[in-house]
C-alpha atoms as a PDB file:
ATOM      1  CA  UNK A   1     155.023  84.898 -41.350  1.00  0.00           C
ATOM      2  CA  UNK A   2     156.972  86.220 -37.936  1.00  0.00           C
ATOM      3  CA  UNK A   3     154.717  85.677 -34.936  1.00  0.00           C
ATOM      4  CA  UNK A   4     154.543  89.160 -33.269  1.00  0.00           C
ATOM      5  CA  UNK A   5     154.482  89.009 -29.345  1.00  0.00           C
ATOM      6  CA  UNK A   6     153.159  91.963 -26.861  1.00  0.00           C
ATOM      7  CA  UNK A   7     154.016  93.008 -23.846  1.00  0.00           C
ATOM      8  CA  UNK A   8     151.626  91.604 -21.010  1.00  0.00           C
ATOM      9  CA  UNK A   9     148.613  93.415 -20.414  1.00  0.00           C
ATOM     10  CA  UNK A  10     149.037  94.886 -17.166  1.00  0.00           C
ATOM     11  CA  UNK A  11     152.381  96.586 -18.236  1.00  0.00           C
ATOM     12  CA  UNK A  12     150.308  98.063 -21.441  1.00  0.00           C
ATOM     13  CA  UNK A  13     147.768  99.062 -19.102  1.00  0.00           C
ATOM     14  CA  UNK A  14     150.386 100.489 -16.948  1.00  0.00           C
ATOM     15  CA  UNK A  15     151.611 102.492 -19.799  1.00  0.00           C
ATOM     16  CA  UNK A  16     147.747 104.116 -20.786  1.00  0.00           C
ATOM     17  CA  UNK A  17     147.435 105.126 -17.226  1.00  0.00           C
ATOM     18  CA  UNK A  18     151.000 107.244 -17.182  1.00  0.00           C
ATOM     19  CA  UNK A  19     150.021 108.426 -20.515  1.00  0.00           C
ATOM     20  CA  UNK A  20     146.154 109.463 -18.814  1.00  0.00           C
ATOM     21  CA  UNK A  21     148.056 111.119 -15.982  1.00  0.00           C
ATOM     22  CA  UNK A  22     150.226 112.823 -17.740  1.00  0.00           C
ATOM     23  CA  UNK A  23     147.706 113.956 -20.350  1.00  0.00           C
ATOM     24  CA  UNK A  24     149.410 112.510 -23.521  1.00  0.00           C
ATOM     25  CA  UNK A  25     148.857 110.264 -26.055  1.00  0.00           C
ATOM     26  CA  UNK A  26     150.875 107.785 -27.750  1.00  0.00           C
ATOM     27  CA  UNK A  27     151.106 105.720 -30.862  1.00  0.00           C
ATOM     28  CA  UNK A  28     153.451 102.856 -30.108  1.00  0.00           C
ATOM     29  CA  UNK A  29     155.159 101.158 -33.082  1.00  0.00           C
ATOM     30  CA  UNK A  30     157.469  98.852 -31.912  1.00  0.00           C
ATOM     31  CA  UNK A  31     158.025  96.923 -28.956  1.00  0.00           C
ATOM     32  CA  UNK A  32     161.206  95.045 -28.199  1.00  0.00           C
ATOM     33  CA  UNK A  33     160.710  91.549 -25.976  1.00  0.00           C
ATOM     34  CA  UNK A  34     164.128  90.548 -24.808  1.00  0.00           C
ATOM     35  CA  UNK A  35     164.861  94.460 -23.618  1.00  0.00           C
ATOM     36  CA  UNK A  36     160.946  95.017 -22.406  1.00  0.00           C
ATOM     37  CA  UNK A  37     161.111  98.521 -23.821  1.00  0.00           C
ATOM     38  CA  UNK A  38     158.835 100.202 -26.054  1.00  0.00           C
ATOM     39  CA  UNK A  39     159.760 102.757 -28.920  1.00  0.00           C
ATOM     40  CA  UNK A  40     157.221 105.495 -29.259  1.00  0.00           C
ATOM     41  CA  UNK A  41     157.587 107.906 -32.390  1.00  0.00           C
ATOM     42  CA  UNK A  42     155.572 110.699 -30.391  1.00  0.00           C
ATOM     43  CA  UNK A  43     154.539 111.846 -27.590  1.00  0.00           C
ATOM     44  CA  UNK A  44     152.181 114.806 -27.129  1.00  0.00           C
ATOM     45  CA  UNK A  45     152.364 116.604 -23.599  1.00  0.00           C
ATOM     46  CA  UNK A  46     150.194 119.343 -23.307  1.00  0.00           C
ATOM     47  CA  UNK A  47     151.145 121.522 -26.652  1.00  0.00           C
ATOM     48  CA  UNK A  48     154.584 120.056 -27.002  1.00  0.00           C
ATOM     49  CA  UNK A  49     155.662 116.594 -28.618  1.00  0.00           C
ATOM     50  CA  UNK A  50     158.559 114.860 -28.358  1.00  0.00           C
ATOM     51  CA  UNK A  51     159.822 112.108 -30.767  1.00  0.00           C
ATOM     52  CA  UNK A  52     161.334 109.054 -30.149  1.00  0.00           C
ATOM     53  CA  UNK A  53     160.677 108.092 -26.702  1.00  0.00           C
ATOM     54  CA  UNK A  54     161.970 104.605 -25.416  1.00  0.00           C
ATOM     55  CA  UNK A  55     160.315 103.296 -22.110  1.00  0.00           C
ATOM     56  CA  UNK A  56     161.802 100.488 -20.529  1.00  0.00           C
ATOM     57  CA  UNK A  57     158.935  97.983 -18.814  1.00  0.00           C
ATOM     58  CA  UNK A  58     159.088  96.293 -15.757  1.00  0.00           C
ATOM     59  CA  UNK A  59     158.243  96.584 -12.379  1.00  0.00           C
ATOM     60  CA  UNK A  60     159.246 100.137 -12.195  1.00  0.00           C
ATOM     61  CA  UNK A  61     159.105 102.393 -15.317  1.00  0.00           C
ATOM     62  CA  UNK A  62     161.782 104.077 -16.702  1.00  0.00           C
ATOM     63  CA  UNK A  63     161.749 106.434 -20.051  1.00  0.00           C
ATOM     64  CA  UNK A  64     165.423 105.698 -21.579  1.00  0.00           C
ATOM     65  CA  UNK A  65     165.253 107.880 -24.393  1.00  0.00           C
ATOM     66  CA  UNK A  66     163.472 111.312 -24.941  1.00  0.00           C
ATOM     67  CA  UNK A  67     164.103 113.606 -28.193  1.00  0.00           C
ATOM     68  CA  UNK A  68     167.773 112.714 -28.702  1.00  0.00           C
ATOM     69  CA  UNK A  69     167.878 114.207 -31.664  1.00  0.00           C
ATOM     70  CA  UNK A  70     166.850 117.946 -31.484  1.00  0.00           C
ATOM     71  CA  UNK A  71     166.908 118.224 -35.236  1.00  0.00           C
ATOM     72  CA  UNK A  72     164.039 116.364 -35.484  1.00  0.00           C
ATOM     73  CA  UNK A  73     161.954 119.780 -34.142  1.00  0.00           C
ATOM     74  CA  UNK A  74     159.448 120.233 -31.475  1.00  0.00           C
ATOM     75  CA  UNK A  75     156.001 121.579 -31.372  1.00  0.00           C
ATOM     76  CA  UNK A  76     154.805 123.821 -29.022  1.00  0.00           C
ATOM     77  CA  UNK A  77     151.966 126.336 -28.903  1.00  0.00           C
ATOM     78  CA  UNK A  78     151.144 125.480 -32.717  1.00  0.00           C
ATOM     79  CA  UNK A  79     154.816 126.079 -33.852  1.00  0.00           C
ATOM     80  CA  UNK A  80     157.060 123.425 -35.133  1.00  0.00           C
ATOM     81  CA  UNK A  81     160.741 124.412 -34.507  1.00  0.00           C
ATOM     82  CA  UNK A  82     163.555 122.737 -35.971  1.00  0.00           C
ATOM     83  CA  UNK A  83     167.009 123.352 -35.830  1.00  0.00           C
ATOM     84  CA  UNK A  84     168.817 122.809 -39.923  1.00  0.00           C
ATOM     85  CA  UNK A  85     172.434 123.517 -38.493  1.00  0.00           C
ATOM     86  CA  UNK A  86     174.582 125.232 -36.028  1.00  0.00           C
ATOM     87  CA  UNK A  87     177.949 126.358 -37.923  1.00  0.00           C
ATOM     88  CA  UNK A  88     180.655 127.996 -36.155  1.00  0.00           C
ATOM     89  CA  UNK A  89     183.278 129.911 -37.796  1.00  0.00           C
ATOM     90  CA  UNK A  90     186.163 131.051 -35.535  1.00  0.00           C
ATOM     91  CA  UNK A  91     184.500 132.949 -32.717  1.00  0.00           C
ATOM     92  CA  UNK A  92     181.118 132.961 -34.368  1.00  0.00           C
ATOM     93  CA  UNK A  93     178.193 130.517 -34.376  1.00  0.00           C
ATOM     94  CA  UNK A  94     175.256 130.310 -36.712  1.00  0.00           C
ATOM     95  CA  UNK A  95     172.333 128.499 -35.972  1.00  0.00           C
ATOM     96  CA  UNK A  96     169.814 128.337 -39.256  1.00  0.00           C
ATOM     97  CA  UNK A  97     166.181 126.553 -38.002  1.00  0.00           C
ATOM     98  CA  UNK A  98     162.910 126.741 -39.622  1.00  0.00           C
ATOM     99  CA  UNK A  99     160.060 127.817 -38.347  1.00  0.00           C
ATOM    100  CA  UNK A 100     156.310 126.693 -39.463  1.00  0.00           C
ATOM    101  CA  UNK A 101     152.890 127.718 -38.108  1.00  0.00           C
ATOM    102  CA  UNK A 102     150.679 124.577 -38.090  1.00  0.00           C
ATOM    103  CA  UNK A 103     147.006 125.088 -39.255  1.00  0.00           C
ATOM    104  CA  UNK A 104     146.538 128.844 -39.008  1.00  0.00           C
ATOM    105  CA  UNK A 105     148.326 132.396 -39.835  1.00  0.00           C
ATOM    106  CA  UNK A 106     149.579 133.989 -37.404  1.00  0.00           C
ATOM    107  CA  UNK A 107     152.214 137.278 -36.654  1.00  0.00           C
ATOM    108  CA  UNK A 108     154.620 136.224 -33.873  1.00  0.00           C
ATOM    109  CA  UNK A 109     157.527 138.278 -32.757  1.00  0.00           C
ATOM    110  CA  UNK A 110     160.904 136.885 -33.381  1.00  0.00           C
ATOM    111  CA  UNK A 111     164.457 138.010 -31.840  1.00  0.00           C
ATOM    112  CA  UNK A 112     166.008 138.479 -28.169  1.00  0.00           C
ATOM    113  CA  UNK A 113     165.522 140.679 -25.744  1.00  0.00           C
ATOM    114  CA  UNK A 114     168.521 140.711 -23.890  1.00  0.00           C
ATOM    115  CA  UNK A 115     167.506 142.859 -21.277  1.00  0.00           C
ATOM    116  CA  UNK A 116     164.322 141.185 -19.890  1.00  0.00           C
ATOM    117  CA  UNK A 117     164.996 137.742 -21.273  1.00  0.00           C
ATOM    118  CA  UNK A 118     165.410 135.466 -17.919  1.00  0.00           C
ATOM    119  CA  UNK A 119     163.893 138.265 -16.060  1.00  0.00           C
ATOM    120  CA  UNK A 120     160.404 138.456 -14.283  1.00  0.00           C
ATOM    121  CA  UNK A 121     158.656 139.178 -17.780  1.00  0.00           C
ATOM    122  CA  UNK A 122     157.202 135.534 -19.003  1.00  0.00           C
ATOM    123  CA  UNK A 123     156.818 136.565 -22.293  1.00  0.00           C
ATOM    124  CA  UNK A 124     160.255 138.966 -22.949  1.00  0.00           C
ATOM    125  CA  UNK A 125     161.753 137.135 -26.157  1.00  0.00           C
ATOM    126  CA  UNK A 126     164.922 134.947 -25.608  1.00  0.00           C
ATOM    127  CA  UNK A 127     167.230 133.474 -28.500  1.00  0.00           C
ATOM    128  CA  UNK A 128     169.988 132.640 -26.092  1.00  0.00           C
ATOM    129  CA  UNK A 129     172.505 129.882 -26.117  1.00  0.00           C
ATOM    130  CA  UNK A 130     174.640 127.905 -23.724  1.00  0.00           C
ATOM    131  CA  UNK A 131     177.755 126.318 -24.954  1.00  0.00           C
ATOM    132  CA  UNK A 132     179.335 123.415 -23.609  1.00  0.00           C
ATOM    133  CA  UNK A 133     181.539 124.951 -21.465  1.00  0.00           C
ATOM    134  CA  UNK A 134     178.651 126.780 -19.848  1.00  0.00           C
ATOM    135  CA  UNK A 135     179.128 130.022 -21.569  1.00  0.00           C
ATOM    136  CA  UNK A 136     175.486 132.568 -21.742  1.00  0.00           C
ATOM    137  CA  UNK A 137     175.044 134.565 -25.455  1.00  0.00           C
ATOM    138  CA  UNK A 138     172.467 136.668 -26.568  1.00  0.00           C
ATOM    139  CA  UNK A 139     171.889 136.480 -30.132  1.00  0.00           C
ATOM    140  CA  UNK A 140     173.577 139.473 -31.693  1.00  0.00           C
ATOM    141  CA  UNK A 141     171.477 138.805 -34.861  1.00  0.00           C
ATOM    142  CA  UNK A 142     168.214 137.949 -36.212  1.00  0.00           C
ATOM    143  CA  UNK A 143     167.311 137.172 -39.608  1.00  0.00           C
ATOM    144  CA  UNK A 144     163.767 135.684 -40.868  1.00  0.00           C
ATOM    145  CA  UNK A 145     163.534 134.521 -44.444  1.00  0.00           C
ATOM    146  CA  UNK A 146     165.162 137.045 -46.730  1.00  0.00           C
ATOM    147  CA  UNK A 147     164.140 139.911 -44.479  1.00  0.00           C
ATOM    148  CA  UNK A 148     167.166 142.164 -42.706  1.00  0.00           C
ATOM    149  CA  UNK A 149     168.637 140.686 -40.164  1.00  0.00           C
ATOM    150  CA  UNK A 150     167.931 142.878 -36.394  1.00  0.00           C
ATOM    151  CA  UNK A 151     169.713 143.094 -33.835  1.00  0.00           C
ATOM    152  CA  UNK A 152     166.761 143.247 -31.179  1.00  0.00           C
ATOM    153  CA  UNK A 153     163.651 141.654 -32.603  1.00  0.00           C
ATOM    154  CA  UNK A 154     161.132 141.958 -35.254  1.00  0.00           C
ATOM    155  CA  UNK A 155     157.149 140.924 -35.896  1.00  0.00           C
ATOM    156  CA  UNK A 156     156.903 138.754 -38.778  1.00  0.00           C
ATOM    157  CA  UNK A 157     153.737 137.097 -40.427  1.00  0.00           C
ATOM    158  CA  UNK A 158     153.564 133.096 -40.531  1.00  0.00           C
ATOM    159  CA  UNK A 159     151.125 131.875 -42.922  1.00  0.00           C
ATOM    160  CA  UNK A 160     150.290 128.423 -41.643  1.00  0.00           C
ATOM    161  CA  UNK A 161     152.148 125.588 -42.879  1.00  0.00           C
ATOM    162  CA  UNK A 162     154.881 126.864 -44.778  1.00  0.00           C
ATOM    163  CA  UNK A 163     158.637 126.888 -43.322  1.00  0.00           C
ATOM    164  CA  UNK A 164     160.028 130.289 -42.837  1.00  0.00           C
ATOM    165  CA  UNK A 165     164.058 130.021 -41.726  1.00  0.00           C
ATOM    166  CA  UNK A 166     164.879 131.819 -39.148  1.00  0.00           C
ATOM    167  CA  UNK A 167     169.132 131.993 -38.452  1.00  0.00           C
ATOM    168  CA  UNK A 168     170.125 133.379 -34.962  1.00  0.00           C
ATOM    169  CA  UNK A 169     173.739 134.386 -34.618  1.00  0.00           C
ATOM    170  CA  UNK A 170     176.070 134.376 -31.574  1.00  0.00           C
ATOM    171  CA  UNK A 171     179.572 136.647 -31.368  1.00  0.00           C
ATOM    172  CA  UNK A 172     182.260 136.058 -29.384  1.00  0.00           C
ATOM    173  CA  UNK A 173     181.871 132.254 -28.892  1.00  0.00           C
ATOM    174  CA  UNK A 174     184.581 130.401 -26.885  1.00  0.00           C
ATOM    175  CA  UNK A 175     186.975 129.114 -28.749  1.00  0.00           C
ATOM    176  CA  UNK A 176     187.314 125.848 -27.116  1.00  0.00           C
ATOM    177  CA  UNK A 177     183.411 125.690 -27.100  1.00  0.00           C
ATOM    178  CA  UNK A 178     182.256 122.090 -29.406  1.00  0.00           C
ATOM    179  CA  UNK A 179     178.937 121.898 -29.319  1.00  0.00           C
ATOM    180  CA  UNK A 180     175.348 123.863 -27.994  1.00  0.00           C
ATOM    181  CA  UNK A 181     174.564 122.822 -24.365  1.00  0.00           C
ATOM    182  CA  UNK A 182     171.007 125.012 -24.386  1.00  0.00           C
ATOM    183  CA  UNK A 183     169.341 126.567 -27.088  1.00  0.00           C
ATOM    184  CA  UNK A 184     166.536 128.450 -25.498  1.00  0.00           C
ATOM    185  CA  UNK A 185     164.384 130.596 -28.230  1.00  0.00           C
ATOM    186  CA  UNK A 186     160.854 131.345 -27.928  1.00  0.00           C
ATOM    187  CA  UNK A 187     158.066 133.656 -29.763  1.00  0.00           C
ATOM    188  CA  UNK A 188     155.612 136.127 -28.640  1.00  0.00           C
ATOM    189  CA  UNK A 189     152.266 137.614 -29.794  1.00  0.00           C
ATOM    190  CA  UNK A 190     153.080 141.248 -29.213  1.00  0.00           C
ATOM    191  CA  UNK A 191     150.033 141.254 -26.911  1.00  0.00           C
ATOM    192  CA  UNK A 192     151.904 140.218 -23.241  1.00  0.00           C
ATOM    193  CA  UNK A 193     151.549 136.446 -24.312  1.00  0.00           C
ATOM    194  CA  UNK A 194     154.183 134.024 -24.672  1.00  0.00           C
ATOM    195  CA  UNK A 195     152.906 131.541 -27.947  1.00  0.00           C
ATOM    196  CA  UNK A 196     156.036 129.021 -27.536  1.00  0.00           C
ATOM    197  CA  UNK A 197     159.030 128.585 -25.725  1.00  0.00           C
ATOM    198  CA  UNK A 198     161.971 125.788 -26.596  1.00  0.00           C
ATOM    199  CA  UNK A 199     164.531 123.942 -24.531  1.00  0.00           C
ATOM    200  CA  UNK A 200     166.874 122.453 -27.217  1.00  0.00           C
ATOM    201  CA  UNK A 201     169.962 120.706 -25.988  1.00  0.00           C
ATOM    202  CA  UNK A 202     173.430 118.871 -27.035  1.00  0.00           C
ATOM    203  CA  UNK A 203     173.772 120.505 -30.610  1.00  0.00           C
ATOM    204  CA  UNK A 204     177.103 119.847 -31.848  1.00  0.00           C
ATOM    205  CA  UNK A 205     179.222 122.864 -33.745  1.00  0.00           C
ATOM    206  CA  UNK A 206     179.675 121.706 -37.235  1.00  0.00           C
ATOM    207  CA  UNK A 207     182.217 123.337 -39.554  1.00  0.00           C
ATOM    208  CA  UNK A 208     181.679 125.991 -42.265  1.00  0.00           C
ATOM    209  CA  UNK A 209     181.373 124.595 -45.576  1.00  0.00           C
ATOM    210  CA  UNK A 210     184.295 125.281 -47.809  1.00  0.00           C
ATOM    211  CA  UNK A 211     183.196 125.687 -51.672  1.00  0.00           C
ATOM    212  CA  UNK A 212     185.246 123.490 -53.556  1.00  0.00           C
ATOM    213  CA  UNK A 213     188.082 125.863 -56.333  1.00  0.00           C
ATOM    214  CA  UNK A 214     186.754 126.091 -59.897  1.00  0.00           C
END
């Protein structure tokens, strides 16, 4: 049987008291000796986790890796957000996530509200994106589940725990544009109180699917 080895004690205790300030927990799960980083599947800040965080050890700590993968989703405010795809066809992008209330129904509005969004409102809606070429859109569409798609915003139930997809869509996209640079979406209560609010970055375009000829 492998003998396993631990980072010293003072650098674990180290680690608890950035985790104590910060007011997260952690489960760690892997620790790697000869680099004197540890691998942490998630980290819980507040209401929003984060997954995969690497922290190198030492004398002065550094956290290498955050969330590189936004498809693995974030929670925030009770909601798990993840993002399926992000297709672009010619000058139009779709991105498809799902959407799941954890532990508890709930009726959240859903869309953009282009003209207060970045404003002084906290809670006006936003499903805009960056692209990597620094471009701003508004969505121009939003669609939850089977529902019509709006071009403002719409109040949908959540029952808790079960994935509802919810596809924003973006006109007039540069066409030299390769990837997301900021997805920034978040949901309201309909009551002047932002529920959650997402920061997803570097989400590469992928290609439409082409059905293969019968």
């Amino acid at each position: 049987m492998k003998k396993l080895t631990y980072p010293p004690l003072r650098k674990l205790l180290a680690l608890m008291m950035i985790g104590y300030v910060t007011n997260s927990h952690a489960t760690i799960v892997t620790y790697d000796a000869p680099n004197q980083t540890l691998t942490i599947p998630q980290v819980m800040v507040g209401n929003a986790t984060y997954s995969n965080v690497v922290v190198k050890l030492g004398d002065n700590f550094k956290v290498l890796q955050v969330d590189p993968n936004p498809l693995a989703g974030i929670v925030n405010g009770g909601v798990l957000m993840q993002v399926v795809s992000a297709v672009k066809s010619g000058n139009e992008v779709t991105v498809t996530t799902t959407v799941t209330s954890q532990f508890q129904d709930r009726s959240l509005n859903v869309g953009n509200d282009s003209t207060n969004c970045g404003g002084g409102i906290s809670y006006a809606l936003c499903a805009q994106m960056t692209d990597d070429q620094g471009n701003l859109y508004n969505a121009s569409s939003t669609q939850v589940g089977i529902a019509n798609p709006t071009s403002s915003w719409v109040k949908f139930p959540f029952v808790a725990n079960i994935p509802m997809m919810v596809t924003y869509t973006y006109t007039n996209v540069a066409t030299n544009a390769s990837s997301i640079g900021l997805l920034h979406v978040n949901f309201n209560d309909g009551i002047n109180a932002l529920v959650a609010n997402y920061q997803l970055r570097n989400i590469p375009f992928q290609a439409p699917t082409v059905s293969p000829l019968k």
